[in-house]
Protein backbone atom coordinates (compact mmCIF):
# COMPACT_ATOMS: atom_id res chain seq x y z
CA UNK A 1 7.54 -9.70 -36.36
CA UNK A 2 5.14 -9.20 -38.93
CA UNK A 3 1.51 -8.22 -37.43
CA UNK A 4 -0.26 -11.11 -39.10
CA UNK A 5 2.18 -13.30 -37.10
CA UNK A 6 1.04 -11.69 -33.69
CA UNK A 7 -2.21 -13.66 -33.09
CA UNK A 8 -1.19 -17.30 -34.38
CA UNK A 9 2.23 -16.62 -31.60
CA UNK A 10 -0.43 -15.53 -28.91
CA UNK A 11 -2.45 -18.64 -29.90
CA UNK A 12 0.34 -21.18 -29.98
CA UNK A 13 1.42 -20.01 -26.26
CA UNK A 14 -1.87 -19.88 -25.17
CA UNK A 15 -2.42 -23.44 -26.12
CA UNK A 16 0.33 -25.17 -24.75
CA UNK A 17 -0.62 -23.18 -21.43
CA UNK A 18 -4.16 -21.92 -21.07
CA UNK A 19 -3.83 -20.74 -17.43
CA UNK A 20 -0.22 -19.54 -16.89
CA UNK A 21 0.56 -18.06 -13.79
CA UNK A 22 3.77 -16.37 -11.55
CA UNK A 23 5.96 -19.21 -10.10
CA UNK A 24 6.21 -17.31 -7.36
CA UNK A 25 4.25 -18.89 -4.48
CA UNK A 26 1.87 -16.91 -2.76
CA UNK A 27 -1.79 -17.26 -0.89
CA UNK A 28 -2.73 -13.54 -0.30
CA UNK A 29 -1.98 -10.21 -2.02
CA UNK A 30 0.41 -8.86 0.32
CA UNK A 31 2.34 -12.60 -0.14
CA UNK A 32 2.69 -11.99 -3.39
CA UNK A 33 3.60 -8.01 -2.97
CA UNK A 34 6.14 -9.15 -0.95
CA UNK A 35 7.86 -11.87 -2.84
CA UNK A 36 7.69 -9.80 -6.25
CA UNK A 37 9.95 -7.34 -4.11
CA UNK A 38 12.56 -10.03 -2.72
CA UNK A 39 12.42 -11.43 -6.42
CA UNK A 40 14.43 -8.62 -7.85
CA UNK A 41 18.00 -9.99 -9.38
CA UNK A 42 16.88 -13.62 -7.48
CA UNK A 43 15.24 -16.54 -8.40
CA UNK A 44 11.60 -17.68 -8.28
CA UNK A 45 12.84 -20.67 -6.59
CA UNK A 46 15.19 -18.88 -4.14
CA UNK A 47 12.59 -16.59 -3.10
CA UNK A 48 10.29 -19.37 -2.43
CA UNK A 49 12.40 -21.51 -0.32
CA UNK A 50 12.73 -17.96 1.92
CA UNK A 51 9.07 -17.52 2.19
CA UNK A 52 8.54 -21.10 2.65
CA UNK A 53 9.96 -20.54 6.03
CA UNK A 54 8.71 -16.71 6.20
CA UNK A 55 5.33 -17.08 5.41
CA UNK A 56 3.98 -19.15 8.30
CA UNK A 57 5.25 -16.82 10.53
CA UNK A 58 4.64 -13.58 9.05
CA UNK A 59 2.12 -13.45 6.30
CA UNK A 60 0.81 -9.84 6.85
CA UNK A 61 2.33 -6.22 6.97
CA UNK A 62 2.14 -6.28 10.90
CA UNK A 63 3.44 -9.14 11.55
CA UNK A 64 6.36 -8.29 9.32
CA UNK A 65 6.75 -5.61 11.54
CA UNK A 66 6.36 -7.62 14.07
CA UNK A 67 9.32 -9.75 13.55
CA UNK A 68 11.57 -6.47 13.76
CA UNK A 69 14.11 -5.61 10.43
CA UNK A 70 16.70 -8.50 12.24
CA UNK A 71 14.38 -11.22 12.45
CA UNK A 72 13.42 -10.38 8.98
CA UNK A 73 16.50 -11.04 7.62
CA UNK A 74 17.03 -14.44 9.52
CA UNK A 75 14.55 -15.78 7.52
CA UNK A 76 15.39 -13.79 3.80
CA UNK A 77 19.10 -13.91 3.99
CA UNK A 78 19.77 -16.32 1.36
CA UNK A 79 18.37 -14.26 -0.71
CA UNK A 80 20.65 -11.85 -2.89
CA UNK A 81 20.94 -7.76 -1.64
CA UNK A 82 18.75 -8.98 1.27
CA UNK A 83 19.41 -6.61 3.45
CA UNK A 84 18.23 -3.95 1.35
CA UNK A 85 15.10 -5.85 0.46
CA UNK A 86 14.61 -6.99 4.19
CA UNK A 87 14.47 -2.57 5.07
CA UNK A 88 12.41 -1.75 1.92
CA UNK A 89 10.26 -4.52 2.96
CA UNK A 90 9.99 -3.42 6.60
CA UNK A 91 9.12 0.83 5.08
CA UNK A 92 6.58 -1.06 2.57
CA UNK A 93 4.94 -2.78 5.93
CA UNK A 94 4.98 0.36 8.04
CA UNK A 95 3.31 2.06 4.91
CA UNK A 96 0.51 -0.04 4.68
CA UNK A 97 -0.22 -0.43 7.96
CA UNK A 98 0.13 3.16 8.76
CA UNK A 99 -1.68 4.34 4.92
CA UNK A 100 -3.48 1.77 3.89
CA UNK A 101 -5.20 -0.13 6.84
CA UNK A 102 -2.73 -3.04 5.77
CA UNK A 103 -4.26 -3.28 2.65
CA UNK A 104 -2.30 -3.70 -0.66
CA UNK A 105 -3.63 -0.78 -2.90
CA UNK A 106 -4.98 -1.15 -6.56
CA UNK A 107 -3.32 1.64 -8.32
CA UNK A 108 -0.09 2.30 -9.54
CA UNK A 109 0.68 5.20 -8.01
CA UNK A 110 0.42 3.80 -4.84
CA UNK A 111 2.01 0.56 -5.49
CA UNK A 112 4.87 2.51 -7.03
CA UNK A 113 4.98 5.03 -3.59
CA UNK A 114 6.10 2.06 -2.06
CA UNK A 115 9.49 1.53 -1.47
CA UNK A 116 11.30 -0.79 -3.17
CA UNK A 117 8.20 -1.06 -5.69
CA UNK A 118 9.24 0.21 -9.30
CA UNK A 119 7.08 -0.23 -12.17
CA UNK A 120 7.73 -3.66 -13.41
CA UNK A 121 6.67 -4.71 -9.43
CA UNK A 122 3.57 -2.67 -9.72
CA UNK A 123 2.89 -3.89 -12.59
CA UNK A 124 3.25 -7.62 -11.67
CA UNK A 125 0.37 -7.16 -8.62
CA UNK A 126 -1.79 -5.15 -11.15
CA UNK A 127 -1.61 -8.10 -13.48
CA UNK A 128 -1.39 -10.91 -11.32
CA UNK A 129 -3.43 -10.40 -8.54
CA UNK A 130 -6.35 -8.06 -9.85
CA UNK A 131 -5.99 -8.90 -13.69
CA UNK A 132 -4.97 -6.12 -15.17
CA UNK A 133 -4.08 -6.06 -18.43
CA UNK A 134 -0.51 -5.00 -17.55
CA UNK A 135 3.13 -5.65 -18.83
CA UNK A 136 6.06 -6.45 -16.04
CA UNK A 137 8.93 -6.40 -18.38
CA UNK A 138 12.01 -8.43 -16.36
CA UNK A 139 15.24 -9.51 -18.58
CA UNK A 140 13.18 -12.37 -20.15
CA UNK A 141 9.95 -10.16 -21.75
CA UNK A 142 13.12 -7.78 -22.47
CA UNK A 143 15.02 -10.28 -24.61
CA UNK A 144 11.58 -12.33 -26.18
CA UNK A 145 10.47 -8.80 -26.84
CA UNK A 146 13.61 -7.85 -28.98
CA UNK A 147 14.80 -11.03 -30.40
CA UNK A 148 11.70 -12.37 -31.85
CA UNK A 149 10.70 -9.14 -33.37
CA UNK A 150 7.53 -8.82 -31.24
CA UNK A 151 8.06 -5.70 -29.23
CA UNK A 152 11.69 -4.09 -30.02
CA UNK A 153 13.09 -1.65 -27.44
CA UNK A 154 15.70 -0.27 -26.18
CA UNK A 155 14.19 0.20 -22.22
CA UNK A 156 11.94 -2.34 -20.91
CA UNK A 157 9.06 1.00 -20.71
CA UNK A 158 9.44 0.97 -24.21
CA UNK A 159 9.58 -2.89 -25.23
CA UNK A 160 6.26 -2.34 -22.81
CA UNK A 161 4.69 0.59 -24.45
CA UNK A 162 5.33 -1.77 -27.82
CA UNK A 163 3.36 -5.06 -26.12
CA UNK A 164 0.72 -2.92 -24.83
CA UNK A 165 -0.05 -1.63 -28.90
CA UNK A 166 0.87 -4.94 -30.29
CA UNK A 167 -0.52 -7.95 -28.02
CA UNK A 168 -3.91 -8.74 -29.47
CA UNK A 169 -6.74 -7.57 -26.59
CA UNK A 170 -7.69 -11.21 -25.76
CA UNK A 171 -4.16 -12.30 -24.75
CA UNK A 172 -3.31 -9.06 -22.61
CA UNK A 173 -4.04 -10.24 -18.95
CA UNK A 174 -2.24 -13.29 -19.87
CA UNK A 175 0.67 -12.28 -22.54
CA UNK A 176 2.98 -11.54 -19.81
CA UNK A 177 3.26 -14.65 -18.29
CA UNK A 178 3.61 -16.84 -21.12
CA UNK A 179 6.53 -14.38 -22.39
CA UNK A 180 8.13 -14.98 -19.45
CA UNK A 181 8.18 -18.38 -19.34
CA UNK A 182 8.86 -18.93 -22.66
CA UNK A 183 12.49 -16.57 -22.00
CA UNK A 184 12.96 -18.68 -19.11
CA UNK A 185 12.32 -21.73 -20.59
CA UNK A 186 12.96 -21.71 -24.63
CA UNK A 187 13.99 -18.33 -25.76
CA UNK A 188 16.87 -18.15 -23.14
CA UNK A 189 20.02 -16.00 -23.12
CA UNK A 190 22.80 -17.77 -24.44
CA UNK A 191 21.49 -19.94 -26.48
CA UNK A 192 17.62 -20.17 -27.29
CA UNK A 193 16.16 -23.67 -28.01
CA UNK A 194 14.76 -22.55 -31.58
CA UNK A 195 14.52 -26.78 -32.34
CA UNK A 196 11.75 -27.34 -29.72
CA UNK A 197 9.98 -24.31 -30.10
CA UNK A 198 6.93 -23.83 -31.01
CA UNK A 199 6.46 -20.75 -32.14
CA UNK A 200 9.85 -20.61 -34.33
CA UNK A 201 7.58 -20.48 -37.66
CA UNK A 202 6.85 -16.35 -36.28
CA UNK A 203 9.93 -15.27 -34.71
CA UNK A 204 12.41 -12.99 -36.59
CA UNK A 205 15.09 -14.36 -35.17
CA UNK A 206 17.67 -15.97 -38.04
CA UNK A 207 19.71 -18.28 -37.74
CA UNK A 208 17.58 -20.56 -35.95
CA UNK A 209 19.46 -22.03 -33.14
CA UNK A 210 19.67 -25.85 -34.17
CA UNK A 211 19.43 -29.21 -31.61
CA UNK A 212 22.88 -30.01 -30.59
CA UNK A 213 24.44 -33.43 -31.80
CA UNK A 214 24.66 -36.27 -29.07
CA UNK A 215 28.47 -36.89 -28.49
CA UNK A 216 29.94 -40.05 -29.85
CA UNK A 217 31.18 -42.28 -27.39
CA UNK A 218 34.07 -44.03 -28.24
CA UNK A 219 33.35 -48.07 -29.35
């Protein structure tokens, strides 16, 4: 993607959503620490019918640990690997509590100390919930990044590194959101919906994908 085509592709995203914002449900920090972890290789929407039932009756690092690593998993086990989440959950809990006065920290570093917490997680708390101009790359920013031309990589630090240099300053806190949505939505996997999208005119992506033809129904 050429650089002139950077801020009109910002500005097209940012209009059709001014505020975007995780689909991941959430009311506290540590809510959202939480389902960011359960959210890897899962749905939004799976991990939010879990902590649907979860969150009213743990909501906080002790009472997490409260519930004991079983009861955890009564309430997560729909969710995929969920056993391992439900014990790297349980060490994250026991960490706070015992580090951090049950406080979810600010810095990477100690986000990423935590287990189950890789960078893209960090990264999602330092964006989301104390805007910071960071980049979670998942499989979506991964595949916008490359296929459009905006950020090629061939590791999401690097398609990262490439949107941190290339996404103009006053779409940073933001950028990763709409990217994501927009892989989710548009620019998906097997077959992106190049016909409704608006921002088609900046992508580098050739042939453009066009709207399939209604099937005839016999007379």
């Amino acid at each position: 993607m050429k650089t002139a085509a950077i801020e009109p592709f910002f500005a097209t995203l940012q209009a059709a959503n001014p505020q975007p914002n995780t689909e991941l449900e959430y009311t506290s920090v540590f809510e959202l620490l939480a389902a960011v972890l359960l959210s890897a290789q899962a749905t939004d929407v799976g991990v939010n019918k879990a902590t649907r039932r979860l969150y009213p009756v743990a909501s906080t690092p002790q009472a997490i640990l409260d519930l004991g690593l079983e009861g955890l998993e009564g309430f997560i086990k729909t969710i995929g690997l969920y056993r391992s989440k439900a014990r790297h959950l349980m060490q994250t809990c026991r960490i706070l509590v015992d580090q951090h006065g049950g406080v979810v920290p600010r810095t990477r570093e100690a986000l990423e100390a935590l287990p189950g917490v890789g960078r893209k997680t960090a990264n999602v708390v330092l964006n989301v919930a104390f805007g910071e101009p960071t980049m979670a790359v998942d499989t979506h920013i991964f595949r916008v990044g490359n296929r459009t031309g905006l950020a090629p990589g061939k590791t999401p630090l690097a398609v990262e590194l490439q949107l941190l240099k290339r996404v103009p300053k006053a779409y940073l806190v933001d950028a990763h959101h709409w990217l994501i949505l927009h892989g989710r939505y548009i620019c998906q996997a097997r077959k992106p919906r190049c016909w409704e999208c608006a921002v088609s005119p900046y992508c580098d992506y050739k042939p453009k994908t066009p709207a399939p033809v209604p099937e005839r129904r016999g007379g």
